[in-house]
PDB file of N, CA and C in Angstrom:
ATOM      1  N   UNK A   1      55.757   9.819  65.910  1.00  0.00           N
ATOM      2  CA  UNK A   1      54.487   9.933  66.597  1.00  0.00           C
ATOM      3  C   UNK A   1      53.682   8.646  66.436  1.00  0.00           C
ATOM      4  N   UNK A   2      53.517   8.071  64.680  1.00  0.00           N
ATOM      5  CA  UNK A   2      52.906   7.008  65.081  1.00  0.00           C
ATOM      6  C   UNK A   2      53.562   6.032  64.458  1.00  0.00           C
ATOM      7  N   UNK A   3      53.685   4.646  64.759  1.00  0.00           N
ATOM      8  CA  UNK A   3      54.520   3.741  64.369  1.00  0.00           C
ATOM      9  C   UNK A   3      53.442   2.966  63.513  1.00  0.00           C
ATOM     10  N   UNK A   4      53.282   2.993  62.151  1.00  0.00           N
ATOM     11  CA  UNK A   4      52.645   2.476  61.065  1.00  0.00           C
ATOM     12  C   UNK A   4      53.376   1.465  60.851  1.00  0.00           C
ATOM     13  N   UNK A   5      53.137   0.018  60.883  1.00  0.00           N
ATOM     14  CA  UNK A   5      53.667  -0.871  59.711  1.00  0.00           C
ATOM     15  C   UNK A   5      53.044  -1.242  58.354  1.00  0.00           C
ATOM     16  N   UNK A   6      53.616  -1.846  57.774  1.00  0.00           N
ATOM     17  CA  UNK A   6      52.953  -2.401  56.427  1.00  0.00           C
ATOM     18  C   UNK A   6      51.544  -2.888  56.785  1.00  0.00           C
ATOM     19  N   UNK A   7      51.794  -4.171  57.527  1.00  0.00           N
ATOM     20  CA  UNK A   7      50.494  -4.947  57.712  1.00  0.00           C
ATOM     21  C   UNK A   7      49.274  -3.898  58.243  1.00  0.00           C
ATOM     22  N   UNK A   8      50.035  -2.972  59.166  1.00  0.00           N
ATOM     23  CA  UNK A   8      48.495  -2.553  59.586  1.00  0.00           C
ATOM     24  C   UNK A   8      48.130  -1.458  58.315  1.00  0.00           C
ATOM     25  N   UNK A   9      48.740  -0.845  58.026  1.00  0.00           N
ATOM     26  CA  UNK A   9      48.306  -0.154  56.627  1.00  0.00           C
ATOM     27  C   UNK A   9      47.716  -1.099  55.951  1.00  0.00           C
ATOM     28  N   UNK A  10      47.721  -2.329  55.436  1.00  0.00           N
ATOM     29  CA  UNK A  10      46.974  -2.979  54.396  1.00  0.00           C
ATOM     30  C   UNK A  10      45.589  -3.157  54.942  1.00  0.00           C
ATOM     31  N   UNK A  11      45.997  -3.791  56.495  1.00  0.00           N
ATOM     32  CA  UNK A  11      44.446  -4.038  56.825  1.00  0.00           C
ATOM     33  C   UNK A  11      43.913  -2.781  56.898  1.00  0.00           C
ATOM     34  N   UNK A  12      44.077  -1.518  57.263  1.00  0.00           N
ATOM     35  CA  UNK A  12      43.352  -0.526  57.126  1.00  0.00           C
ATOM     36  C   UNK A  12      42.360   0.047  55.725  1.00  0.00           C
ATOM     37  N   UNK A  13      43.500  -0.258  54.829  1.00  0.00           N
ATOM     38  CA  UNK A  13      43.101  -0.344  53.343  1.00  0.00           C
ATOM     39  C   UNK A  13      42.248  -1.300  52.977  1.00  0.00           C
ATOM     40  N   UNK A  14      42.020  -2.667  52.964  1.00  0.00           N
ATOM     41  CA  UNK A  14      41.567  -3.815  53.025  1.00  0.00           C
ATOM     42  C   UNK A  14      40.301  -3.197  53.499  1.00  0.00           C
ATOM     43  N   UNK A  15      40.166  -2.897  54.760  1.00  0.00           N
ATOM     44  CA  UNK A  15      38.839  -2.687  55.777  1.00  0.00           C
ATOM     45  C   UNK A  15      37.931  -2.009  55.302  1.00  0.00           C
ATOM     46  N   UNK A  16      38.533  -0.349  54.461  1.00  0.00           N
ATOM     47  CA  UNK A  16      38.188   0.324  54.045  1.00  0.00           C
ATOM     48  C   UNK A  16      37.854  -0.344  52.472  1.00  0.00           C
ATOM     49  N   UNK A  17      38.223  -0.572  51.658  1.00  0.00           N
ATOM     50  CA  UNK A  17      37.762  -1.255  50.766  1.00  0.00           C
ATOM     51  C   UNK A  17      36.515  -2.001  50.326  1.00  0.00           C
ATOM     52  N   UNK A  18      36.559  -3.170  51.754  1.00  0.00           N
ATOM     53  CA  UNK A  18      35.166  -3.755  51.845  1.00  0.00           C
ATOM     54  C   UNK A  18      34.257  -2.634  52.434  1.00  0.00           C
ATOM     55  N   UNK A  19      34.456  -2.073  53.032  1.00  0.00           N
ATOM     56  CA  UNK A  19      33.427  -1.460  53.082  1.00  0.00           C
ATOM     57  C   UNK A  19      32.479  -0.662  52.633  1.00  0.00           C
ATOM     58  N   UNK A  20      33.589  -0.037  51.797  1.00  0.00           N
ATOM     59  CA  UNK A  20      32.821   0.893  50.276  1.00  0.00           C
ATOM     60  C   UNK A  20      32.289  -0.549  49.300  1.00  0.00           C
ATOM     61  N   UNK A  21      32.934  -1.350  49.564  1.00  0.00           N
ATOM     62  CA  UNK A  21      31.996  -2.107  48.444  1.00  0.00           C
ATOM     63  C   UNK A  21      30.769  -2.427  48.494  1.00  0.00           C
ATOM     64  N   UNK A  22      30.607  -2.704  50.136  1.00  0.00           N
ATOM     65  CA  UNK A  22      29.705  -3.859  50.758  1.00  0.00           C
ATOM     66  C   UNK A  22      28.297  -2.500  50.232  1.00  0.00           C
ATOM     67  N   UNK A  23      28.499  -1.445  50.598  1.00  0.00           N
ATOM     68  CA  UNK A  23      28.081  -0.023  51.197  1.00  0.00           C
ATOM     69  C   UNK A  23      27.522   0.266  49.645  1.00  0.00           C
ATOM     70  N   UNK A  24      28.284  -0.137  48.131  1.00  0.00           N
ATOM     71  CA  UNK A  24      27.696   0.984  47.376  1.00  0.00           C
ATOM     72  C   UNK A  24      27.416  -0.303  45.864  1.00  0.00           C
ATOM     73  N   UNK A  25      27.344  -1.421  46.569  1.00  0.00           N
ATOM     74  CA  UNK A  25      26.672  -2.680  45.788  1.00  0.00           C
ATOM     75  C   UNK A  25      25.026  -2.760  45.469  1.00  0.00           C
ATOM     76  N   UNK A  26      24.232  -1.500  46.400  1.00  0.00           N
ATOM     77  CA  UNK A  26      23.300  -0.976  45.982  1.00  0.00           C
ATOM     78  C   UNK A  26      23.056  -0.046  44.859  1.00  0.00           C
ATOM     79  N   UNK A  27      24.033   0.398  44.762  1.00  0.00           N
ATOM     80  CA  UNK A  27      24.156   1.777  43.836  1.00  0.00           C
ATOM     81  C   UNK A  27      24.693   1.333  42.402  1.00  0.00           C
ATOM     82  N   UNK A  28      25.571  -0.157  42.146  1.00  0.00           N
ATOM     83  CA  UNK A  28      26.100  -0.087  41.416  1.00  0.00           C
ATOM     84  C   UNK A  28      24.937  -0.763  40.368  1.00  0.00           C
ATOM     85  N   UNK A  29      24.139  -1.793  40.716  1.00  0.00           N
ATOM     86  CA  UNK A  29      23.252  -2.282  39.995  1.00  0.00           C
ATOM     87  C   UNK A  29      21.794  -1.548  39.444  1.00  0.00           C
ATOM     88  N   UNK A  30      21.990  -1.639  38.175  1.00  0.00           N
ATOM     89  CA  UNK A  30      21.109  -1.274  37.409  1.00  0.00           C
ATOM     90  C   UNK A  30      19.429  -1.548  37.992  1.00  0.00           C
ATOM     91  N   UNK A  31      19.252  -2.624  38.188  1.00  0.00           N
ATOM     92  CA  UNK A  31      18.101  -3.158  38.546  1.00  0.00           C
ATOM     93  C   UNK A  31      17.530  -2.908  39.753  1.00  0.00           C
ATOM     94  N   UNK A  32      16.148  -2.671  40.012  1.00  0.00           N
ATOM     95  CA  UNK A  32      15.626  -2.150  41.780  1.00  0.00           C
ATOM     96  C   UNK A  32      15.784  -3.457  42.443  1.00  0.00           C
ATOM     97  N   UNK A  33      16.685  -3.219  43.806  1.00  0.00           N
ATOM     98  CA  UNK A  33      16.907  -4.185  44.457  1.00  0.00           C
ATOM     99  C   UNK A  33      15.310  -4.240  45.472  1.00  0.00           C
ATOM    100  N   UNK A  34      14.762  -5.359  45.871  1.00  0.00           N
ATOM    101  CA  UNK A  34      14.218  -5.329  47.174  1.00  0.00           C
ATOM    102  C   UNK A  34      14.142  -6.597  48.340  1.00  0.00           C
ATOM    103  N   UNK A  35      14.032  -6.505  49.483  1.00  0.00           N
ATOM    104  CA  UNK A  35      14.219  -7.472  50.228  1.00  0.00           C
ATOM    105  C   UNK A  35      13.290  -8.399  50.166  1.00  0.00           C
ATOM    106  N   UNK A  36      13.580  -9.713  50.349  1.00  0.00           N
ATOM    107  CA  UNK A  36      12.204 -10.817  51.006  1.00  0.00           C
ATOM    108  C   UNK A  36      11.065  -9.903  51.830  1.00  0.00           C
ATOM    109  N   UNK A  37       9.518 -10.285  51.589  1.00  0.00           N
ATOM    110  CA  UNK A  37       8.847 -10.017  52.569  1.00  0.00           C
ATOM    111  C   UNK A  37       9.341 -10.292  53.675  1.00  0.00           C
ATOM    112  N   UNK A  38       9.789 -12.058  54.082  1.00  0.00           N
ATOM    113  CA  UNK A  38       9.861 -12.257  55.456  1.00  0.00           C
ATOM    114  C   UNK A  38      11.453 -11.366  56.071  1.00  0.00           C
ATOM    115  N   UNK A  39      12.482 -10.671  55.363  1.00  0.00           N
ATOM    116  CA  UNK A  39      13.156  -9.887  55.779  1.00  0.00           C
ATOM    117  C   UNK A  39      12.821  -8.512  55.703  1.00  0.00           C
ATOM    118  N   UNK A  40      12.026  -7.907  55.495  1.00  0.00           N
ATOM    119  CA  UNK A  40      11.224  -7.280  55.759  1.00  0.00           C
ATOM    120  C   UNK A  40      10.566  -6.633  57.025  1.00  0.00           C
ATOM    121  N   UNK A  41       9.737  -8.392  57.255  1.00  0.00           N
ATOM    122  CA  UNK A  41       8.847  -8.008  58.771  1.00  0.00           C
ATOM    123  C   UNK A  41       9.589  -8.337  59.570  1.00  0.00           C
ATOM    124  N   UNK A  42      11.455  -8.968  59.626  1.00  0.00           N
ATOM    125  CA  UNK A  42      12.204  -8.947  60.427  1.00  0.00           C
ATOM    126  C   UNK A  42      12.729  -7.538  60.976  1.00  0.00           C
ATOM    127  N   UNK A  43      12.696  -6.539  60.045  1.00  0.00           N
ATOM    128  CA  UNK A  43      13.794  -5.654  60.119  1.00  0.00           C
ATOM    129  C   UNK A  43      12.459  -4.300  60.612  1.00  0.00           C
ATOM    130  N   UNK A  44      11.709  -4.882  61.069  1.00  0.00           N
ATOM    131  CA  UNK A  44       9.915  -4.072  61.374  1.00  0.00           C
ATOM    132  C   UNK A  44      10.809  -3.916  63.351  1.00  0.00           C
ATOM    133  N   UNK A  45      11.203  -5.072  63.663  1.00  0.00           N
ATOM    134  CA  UNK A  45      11.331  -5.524  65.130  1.00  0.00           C
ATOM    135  C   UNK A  45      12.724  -5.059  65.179  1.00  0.00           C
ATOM    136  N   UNK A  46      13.791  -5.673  64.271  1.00  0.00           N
ATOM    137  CA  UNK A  46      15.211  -4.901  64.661  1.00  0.00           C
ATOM    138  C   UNK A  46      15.806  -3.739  65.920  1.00  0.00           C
ATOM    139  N   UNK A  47      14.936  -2.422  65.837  1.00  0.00           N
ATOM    140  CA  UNK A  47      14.703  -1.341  66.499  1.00  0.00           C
ATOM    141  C   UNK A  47      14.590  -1.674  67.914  1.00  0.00           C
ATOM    142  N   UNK A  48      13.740  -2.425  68.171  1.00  0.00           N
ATOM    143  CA  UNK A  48      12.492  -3.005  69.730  1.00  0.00           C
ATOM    144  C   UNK A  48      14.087  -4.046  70.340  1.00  0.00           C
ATOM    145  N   UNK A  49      14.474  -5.022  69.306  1.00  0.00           N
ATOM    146  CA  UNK A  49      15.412  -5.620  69.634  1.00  0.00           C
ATOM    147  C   UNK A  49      16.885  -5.643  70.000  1.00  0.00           C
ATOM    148  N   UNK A  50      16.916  -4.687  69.710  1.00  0.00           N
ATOM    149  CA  UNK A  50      18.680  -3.646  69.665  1.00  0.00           C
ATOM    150  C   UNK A  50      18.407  -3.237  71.135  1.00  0.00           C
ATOM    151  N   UNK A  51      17.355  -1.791  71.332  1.00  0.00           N
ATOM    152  CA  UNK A  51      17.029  -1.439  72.261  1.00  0.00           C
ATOM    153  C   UNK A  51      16.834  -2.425  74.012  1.00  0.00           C
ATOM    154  N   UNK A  52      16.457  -3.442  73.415  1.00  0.00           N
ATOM    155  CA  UNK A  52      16.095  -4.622  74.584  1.00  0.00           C
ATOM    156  C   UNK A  52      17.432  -5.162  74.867  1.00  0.00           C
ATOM    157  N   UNK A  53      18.127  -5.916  73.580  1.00  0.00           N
ATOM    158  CA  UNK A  53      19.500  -6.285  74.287  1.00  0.00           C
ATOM    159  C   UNK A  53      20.329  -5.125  75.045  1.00  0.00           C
ATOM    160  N   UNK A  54      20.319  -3.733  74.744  1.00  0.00           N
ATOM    161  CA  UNK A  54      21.303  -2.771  75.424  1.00  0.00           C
ATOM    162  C   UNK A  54      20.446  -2.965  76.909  1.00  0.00           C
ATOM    163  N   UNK A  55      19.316  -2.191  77.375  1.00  0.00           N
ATOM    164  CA  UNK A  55      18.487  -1.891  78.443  1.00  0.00           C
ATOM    165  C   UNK A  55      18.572  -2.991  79.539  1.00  0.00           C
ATOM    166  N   UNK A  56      17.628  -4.001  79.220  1.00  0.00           N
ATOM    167  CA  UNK A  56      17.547  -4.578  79.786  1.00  0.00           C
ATOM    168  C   UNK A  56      18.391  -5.633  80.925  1.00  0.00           C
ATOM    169  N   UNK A  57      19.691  -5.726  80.435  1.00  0.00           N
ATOM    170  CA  UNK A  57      20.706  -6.299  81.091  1.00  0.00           C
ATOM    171  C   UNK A  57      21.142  -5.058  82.155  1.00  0.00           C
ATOM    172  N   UNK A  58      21.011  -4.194  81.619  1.00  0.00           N
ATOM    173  CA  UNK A  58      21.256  -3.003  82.354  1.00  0.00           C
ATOM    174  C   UNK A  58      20.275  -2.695  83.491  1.00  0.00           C
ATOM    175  N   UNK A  59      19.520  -3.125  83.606  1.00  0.00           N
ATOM    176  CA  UNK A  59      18.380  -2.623  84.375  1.00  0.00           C
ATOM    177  C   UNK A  59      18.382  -3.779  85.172  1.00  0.00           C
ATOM    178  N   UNK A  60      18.240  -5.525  84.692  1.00  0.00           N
ATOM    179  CA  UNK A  60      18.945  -6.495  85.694  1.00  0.00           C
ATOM    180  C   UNK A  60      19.602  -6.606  86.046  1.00  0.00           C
ATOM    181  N   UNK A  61      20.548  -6.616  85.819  1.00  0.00           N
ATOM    182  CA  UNK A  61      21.851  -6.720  86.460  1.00  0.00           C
ATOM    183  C   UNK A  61      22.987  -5.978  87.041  1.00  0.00           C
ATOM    184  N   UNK A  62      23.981  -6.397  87.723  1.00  0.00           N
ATOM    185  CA  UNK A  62      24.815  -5.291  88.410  1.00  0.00           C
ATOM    186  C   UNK A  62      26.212  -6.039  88.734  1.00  0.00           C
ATOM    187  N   UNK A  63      27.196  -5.345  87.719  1.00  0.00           N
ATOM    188  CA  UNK A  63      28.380  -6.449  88.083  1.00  0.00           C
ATOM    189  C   UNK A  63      28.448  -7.552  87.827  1.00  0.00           C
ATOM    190  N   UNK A  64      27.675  -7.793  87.166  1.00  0.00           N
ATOM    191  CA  UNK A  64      27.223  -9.545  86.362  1.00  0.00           C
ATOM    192  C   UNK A  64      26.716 -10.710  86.907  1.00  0.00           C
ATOM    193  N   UNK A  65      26.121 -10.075  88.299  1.00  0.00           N
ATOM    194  CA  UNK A  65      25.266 -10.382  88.984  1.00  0.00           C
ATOM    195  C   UNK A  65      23.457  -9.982  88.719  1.00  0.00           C
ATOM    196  N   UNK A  66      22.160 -11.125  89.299  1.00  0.00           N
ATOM    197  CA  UNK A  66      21.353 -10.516  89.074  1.00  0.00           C
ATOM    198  C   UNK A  66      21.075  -8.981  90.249  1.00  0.00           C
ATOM    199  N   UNK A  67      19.978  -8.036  89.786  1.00  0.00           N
ATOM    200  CA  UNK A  67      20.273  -7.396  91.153  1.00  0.00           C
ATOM    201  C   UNK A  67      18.772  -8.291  92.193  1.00  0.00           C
ATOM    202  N   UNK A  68      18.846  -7.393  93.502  1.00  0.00           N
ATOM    203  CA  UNK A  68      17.770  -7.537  94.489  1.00  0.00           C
ATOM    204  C   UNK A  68      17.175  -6.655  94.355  1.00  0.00           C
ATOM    205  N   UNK A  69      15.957  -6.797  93.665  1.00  0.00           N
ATOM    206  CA  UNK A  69      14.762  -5.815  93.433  1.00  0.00           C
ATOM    207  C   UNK A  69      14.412  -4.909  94.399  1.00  0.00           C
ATOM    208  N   UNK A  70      14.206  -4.785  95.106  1.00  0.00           N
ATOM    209  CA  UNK A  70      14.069  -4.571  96.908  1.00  0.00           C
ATOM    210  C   UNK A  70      14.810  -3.294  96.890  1.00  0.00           C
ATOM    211  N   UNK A  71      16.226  -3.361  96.671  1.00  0.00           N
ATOM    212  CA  UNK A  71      16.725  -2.017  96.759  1.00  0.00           C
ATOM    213  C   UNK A  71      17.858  -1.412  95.647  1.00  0.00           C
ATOM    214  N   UNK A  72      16.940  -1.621  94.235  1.00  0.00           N
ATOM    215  CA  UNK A  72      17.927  -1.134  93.458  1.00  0.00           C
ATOM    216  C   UNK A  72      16.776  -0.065  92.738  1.00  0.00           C
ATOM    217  N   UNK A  73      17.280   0.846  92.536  1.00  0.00           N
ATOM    218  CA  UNK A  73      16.496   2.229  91.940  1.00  0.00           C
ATOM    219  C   UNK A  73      16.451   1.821  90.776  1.00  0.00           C
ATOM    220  N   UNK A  74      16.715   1.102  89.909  1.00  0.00           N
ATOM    221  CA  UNK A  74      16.785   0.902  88.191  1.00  0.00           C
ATOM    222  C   UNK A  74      15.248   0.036  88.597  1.00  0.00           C
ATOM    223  N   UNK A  75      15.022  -0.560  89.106  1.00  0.00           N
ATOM    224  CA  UNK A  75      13.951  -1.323  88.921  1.00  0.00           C
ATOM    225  C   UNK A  75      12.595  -0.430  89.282  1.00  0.00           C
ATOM    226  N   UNK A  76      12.823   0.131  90.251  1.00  0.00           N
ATOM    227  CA  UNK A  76      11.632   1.119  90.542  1.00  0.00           C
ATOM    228  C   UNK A  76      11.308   1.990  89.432  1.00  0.00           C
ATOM    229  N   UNK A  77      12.718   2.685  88.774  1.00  0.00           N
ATOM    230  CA  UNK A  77      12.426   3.966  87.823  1.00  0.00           C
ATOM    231  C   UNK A  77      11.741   3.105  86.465  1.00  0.00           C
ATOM    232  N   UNK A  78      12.306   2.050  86.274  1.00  0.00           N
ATOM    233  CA  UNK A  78      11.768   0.955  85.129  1.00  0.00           C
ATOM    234  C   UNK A  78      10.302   0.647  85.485  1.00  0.00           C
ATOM    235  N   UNK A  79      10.136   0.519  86.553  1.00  0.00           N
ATOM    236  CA  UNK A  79       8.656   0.238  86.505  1.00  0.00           C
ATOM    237  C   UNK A  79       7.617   1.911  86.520  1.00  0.00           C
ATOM    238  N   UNK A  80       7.937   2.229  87.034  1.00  0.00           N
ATOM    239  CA  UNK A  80       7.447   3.792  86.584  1.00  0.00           C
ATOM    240  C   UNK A  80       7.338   4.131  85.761  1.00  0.00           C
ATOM    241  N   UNK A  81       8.725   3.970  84.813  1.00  0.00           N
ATOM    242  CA  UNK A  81       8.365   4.883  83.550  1.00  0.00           C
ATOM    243  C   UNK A  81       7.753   3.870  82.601  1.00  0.00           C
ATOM    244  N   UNK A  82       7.456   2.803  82.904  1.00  0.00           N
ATOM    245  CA  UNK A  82       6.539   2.142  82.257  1.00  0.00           C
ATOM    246  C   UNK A  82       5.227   1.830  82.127  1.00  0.00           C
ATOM    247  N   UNK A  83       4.520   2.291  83.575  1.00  0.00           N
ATOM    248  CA  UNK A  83       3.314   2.748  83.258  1.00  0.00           C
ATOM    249  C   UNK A  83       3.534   3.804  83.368  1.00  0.00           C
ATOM    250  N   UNK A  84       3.989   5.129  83.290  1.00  0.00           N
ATOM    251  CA  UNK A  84       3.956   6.642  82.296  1.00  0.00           C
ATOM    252  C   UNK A  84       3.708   6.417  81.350  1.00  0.00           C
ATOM    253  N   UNK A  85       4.330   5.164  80.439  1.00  0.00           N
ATOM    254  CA  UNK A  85       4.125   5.316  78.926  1.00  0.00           C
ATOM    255  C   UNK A  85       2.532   4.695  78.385  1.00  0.00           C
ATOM    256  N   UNK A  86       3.030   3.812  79.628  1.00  0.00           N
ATOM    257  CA  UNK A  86       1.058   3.143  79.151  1.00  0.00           C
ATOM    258  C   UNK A  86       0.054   3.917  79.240  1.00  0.00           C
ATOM    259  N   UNK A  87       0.322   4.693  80.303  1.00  0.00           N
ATOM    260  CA  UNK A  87      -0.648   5.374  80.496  1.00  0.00           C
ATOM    261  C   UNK A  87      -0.664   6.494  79.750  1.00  0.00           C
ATOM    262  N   UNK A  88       0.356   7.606  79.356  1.00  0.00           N
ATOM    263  CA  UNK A  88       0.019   8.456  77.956  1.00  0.00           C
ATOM    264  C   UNK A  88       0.676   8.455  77.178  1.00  0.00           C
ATOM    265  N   UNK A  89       1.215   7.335  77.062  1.00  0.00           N
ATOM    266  CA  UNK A  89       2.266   7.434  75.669  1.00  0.00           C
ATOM    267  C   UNK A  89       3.323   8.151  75.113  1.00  0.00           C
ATOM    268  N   UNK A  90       3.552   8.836  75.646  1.00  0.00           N
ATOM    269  CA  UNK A  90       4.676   9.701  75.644  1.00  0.00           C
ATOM    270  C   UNK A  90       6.386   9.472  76.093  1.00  0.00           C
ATOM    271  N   UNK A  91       7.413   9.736  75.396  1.00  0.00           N
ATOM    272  CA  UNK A  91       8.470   9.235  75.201  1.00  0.00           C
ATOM    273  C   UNK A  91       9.135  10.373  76.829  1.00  0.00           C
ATOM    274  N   UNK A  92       8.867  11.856  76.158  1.00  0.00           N
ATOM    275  CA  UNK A  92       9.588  12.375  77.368  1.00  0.00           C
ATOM    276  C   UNK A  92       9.045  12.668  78.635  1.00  0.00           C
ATOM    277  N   UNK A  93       7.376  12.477  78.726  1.00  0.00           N
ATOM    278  CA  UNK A  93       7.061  11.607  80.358  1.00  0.00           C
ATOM    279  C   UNK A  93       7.619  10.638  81.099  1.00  0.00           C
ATOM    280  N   UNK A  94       7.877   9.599  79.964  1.00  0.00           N
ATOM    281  CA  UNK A  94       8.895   8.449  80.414  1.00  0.00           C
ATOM    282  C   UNK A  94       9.793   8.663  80.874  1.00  0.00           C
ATOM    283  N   UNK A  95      10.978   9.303  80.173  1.00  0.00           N
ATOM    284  CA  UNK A  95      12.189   9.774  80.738  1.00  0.00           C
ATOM    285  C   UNK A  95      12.063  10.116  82.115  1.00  0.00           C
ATOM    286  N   UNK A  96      11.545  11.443  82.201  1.00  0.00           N
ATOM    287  CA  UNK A  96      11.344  12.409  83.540  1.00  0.00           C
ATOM    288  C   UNK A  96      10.280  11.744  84.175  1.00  0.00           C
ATOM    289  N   UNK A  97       9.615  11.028  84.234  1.00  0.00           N
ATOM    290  CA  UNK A  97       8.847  10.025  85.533  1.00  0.00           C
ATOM    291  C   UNK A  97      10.152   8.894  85.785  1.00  0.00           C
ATOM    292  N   UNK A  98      10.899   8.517  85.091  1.00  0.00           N
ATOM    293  CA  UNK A  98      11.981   7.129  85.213  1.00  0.00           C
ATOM    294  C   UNK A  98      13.081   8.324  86.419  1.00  0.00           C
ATOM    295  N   UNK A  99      13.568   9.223  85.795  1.00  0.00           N
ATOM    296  CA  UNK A  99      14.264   9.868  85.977  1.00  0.00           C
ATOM    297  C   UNK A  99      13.806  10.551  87.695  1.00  0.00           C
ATOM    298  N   UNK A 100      12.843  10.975  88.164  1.00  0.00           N
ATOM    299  CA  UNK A 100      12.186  11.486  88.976  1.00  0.00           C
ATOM    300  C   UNK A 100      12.152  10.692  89.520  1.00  0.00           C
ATOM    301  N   UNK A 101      12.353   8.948  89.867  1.00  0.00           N
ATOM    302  CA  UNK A 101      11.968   8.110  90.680  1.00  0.00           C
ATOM    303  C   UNK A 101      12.963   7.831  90.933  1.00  0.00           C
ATOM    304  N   UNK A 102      13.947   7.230  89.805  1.00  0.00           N
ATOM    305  CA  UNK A 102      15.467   7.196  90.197  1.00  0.00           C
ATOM    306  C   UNK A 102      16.623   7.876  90.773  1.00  0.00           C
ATOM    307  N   UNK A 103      16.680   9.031  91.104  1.00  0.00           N
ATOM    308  CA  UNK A 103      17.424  10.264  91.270  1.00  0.00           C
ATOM    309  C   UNK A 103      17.427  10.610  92.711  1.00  0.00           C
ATOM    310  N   UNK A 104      16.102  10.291  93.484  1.00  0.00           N
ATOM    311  CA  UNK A 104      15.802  10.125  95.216  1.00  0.00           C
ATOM    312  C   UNK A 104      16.139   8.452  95.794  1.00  0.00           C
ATOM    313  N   UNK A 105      15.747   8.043  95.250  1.00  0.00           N
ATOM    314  CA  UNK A 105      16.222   6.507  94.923  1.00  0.00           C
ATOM    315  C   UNK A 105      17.850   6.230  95.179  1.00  0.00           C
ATOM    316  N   UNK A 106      18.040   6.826  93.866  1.00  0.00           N
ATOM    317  CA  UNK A 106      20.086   6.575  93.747  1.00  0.00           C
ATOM    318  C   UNK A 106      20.645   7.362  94.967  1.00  0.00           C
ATOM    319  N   UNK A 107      20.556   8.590  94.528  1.00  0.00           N
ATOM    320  CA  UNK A 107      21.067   9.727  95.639  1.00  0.00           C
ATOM    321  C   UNK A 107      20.522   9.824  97.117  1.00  0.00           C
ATOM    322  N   UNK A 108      19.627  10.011  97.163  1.00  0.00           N
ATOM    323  CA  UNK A 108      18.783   9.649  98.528  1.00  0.00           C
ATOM    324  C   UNK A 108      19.631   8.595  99.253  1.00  0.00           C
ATOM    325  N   UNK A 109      18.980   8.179  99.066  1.00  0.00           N
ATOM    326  CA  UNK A 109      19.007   6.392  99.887  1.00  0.00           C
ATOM    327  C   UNK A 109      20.472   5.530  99.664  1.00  0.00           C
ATOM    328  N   UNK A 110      20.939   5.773  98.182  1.00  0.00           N
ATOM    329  CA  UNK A 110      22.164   5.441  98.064  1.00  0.00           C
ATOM    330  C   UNK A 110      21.763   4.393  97.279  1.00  0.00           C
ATOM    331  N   UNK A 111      20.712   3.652  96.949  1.00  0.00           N
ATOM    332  CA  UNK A 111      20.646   2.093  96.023  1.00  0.00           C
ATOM    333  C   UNK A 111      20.940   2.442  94.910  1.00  0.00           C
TER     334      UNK A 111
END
């Protein structure tokens, strides 16, 4: 069923290895570890920044092309659900106003 060799067994082992190490090098030291302030107020933005690299390419682009604003529904529902949020702050207004604009948009019209 599965054809195991040596090598890939080691690297599997290997992989697994570092990783419990990397993973419990917190745990093993006696002393309270803590980060730099300035890594710190890096890891404040991390979240905002993860989120932006996934989305946003997604929402420009199409096929690895930029798109034409004009008639692509990602841009309309993006701008919608972005003032939803400005305007009450709310995570699942956003959704379902993005969602509600995009959905007549995509399906409708076909963009």
């Amino acid at each position: 069923m599965f054809d195991l060799d040596l090598r890939t067994l080691i690297t599997i082992l290997a992989l697994g290895v570092v990783s419990v190490l990397t993973r419990s090098l917190f745990f093993i030291s006696s002393r309270p570890w803590t980060l730099p302030r300035w890594a710190q107020r890096g890891l404040n933005y991390a979240p905002i920044a993860a989120l932006a690299a996934v989305v946003i390419p997604e929402v420009v682009m199409a096929q690895g092309a930029l798109v034409t604003p004009w008639s692509d529904a990602r841009v309309y529902a993006t701008v919608a659900g972005l003032a939803w949020f400005y305007w009450q702050r709310g995570v699942l207004g956003t959704i379902i106003v993005g969602m509600a604009v995009y959905l007549p948009l995509h399906l409708g019209l076909g963009w």
